[in-house]
Protein backbone atom coordinates (compact mmCIF):
# COMPACT_ATOMS: atom_id res chain seq x y z
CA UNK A 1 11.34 -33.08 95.88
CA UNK A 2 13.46 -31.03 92.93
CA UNK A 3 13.42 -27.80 93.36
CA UNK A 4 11.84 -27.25 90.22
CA UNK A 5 8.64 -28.02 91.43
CA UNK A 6 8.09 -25.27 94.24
CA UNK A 7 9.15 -23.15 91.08
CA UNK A 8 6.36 -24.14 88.69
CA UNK A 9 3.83 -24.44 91.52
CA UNK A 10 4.06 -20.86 92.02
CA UNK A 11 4.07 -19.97 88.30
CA UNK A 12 0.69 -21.95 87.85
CA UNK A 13 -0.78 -19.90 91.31
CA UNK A 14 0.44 -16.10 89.71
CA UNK A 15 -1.00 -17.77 86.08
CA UNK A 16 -4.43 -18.41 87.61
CA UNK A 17 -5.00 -15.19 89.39
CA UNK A 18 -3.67 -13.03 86.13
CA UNK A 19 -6.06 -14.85 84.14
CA UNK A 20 -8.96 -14.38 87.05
CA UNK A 21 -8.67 -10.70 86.64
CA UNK A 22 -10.40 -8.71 83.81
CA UNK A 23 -8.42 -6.78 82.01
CA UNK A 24 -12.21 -4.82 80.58
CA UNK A 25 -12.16 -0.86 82.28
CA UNK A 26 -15.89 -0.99 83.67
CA UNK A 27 -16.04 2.44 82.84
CA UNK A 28 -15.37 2.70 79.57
CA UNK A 29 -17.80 -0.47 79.01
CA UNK A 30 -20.65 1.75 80.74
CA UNK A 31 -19.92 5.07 78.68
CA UNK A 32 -19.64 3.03 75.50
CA UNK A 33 -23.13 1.25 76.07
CA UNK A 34 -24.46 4.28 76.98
CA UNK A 35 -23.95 6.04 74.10
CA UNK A 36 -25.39 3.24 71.72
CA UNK A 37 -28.81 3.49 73.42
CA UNK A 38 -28.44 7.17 72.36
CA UNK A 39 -27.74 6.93 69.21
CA UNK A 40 -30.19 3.85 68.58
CA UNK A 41 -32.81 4.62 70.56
CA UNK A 42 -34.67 6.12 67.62
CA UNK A 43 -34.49 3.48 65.28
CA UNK A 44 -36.98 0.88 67.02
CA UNK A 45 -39.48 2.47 65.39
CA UNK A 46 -40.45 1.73 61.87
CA UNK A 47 -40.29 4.77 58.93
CA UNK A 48 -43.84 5.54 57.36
CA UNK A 49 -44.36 3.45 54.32
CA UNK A 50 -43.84 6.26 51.14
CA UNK A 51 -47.40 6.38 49.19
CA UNK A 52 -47.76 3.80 46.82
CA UNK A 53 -48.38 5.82 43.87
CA UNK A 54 -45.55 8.66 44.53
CA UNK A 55 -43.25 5.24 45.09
CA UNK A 56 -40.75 4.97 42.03
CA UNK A 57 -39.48 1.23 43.12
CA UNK A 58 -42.69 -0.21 42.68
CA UNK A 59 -43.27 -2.62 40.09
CA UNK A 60 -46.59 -3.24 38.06
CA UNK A 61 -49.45 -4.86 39.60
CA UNK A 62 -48.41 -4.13 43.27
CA UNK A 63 -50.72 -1.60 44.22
CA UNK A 64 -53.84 -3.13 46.93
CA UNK A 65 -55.89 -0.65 47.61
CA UNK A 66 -59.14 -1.76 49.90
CA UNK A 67 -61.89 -1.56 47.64
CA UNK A 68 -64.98 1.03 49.68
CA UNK A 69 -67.94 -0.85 49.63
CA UNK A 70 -71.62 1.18 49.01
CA UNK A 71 -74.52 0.14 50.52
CA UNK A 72 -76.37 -1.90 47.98
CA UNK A 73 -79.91 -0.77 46.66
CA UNK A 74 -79.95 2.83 47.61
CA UNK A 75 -78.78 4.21 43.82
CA UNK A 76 -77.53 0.93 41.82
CA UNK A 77 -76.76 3.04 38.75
CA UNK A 78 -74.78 5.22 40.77
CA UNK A 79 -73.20 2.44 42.27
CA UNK A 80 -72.32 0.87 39.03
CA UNK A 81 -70.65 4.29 37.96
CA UNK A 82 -68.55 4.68 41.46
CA UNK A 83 -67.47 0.91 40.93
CA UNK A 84 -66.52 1.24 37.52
CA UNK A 85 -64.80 4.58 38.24
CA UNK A 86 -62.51 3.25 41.14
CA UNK A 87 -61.66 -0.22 39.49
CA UNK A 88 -60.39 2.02 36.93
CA UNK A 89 -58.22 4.32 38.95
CA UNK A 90 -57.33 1.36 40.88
CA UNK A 91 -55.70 -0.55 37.60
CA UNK A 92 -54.61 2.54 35.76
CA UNK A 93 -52.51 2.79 38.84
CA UNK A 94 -50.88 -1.09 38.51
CA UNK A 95 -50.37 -0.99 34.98
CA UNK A 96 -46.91 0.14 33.95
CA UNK A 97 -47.10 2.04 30.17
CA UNK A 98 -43.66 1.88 29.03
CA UNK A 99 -44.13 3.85 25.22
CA UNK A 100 -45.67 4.08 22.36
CA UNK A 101 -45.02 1.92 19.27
CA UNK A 102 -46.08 2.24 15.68
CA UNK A 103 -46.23 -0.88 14.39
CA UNK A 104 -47.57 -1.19 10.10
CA UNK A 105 -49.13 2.32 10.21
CA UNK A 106 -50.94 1.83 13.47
CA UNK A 107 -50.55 3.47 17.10
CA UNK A 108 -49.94 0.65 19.88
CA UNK A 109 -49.09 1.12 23.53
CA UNK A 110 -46.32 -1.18 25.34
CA UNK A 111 -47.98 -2.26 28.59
CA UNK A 112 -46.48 -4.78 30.89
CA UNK A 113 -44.48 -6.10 28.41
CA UNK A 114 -46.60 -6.51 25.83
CA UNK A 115 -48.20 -4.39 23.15
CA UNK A 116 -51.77 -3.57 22.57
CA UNK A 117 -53.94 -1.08 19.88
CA UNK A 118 -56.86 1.38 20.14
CA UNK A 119 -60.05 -1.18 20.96
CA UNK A 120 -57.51 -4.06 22.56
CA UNK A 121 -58.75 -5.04 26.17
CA UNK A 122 -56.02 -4.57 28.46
CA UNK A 123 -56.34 -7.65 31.39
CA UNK A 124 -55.24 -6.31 34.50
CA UNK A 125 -55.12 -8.20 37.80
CA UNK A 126 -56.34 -6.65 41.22
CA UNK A 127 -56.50 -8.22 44.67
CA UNK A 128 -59.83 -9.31 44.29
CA UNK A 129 -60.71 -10.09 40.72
CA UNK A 130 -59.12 -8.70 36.91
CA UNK A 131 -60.36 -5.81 35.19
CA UNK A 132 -60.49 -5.54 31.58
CA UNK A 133 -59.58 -2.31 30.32
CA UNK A 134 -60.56 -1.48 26.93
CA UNK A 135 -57.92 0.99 25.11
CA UNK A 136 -59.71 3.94 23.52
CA UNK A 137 -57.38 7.30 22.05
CA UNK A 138 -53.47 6.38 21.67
CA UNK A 139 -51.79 9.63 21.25
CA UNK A 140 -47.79 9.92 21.23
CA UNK A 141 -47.83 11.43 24.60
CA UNK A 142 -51.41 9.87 26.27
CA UNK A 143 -53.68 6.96 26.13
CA UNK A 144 -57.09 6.66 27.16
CA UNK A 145 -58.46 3.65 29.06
CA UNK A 146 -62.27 2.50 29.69
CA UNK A 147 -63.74 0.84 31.70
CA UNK A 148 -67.77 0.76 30.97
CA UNK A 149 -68.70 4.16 30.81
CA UNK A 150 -65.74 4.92 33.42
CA UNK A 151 -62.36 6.89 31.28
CA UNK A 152 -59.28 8.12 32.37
CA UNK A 153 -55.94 9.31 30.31
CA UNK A 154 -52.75 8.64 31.03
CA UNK A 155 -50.18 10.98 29.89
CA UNK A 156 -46.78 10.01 29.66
């Protein structure tokens, strides 16, 4: 046998065991784990969605809002007027006016990309069907929009 290879037996034996042991301080591992679940704890729940109206990212045409439903044949008139009045606020709410613009002498609103004038009909899609908006008063600052005998204003 050489004598080299009692040598380079016993480096191989001391190189196994070194590599064996962890060089990780248990401790320190435990602390540091312990103070993630601290600080994350709180964030496995998710944040409260922001109102959809008061939300400034939202884009045009993204608002679903459940529509109530009225028991049918009690007051159909009045029924008729409550519809009318919520599809209303419901697409007033989706549409996006962008300005006013006076195009040959005559008022027109910029909607959604595109423009429209006083007795246009505005087509606006909801969840469950499109609503036709008729455009009544263009002001410089407002705008009204009908629906039946439903109005509302929008100011900008």
């Amino acid at each position: 046998m050489t004598p080299r290879l009692p040598f380079l037996l016993c480096l191989l034996l001391a190189a196994g065991t070194a590599a064996a042991d962890p060089l990780v301080n248990t401790k320190l591992l435990k602390r540091t784990q312990e103070r993630i679940a601290t600080l994350y704890h709180s964030h496995d729940q998710r944040p409260v969605a922001p109102e959809e109206r008061s939300n400034p990212f939202r884009a045009g045409g993204d608002v679903a809002m459940p529509l109530q439903s009225t028991l049918p044949g009690e007051n159909p008139a009045a029924d008729a007027s409550a519809r009318d009045a919520l599809l209303l606020r419901l697409a007033s709410a989706t549409i996006k006016v962008t300005g006013v613009v006076n195009i040959a002498g005559r008022m027109h609103i910029a909607v959604n990309q595109s423009t429209y004038r006083e007795g246009a009909v505005i087509p606006v899609p909801l969840p469950h069907e499109t609503v036709f908006l008729r455009v009544g008063a263009i002001t410089s600052k407002s705008v009204t929009l009908r629906l039946e005998e439903a109005e509302v204003t929008l100011k900008f």
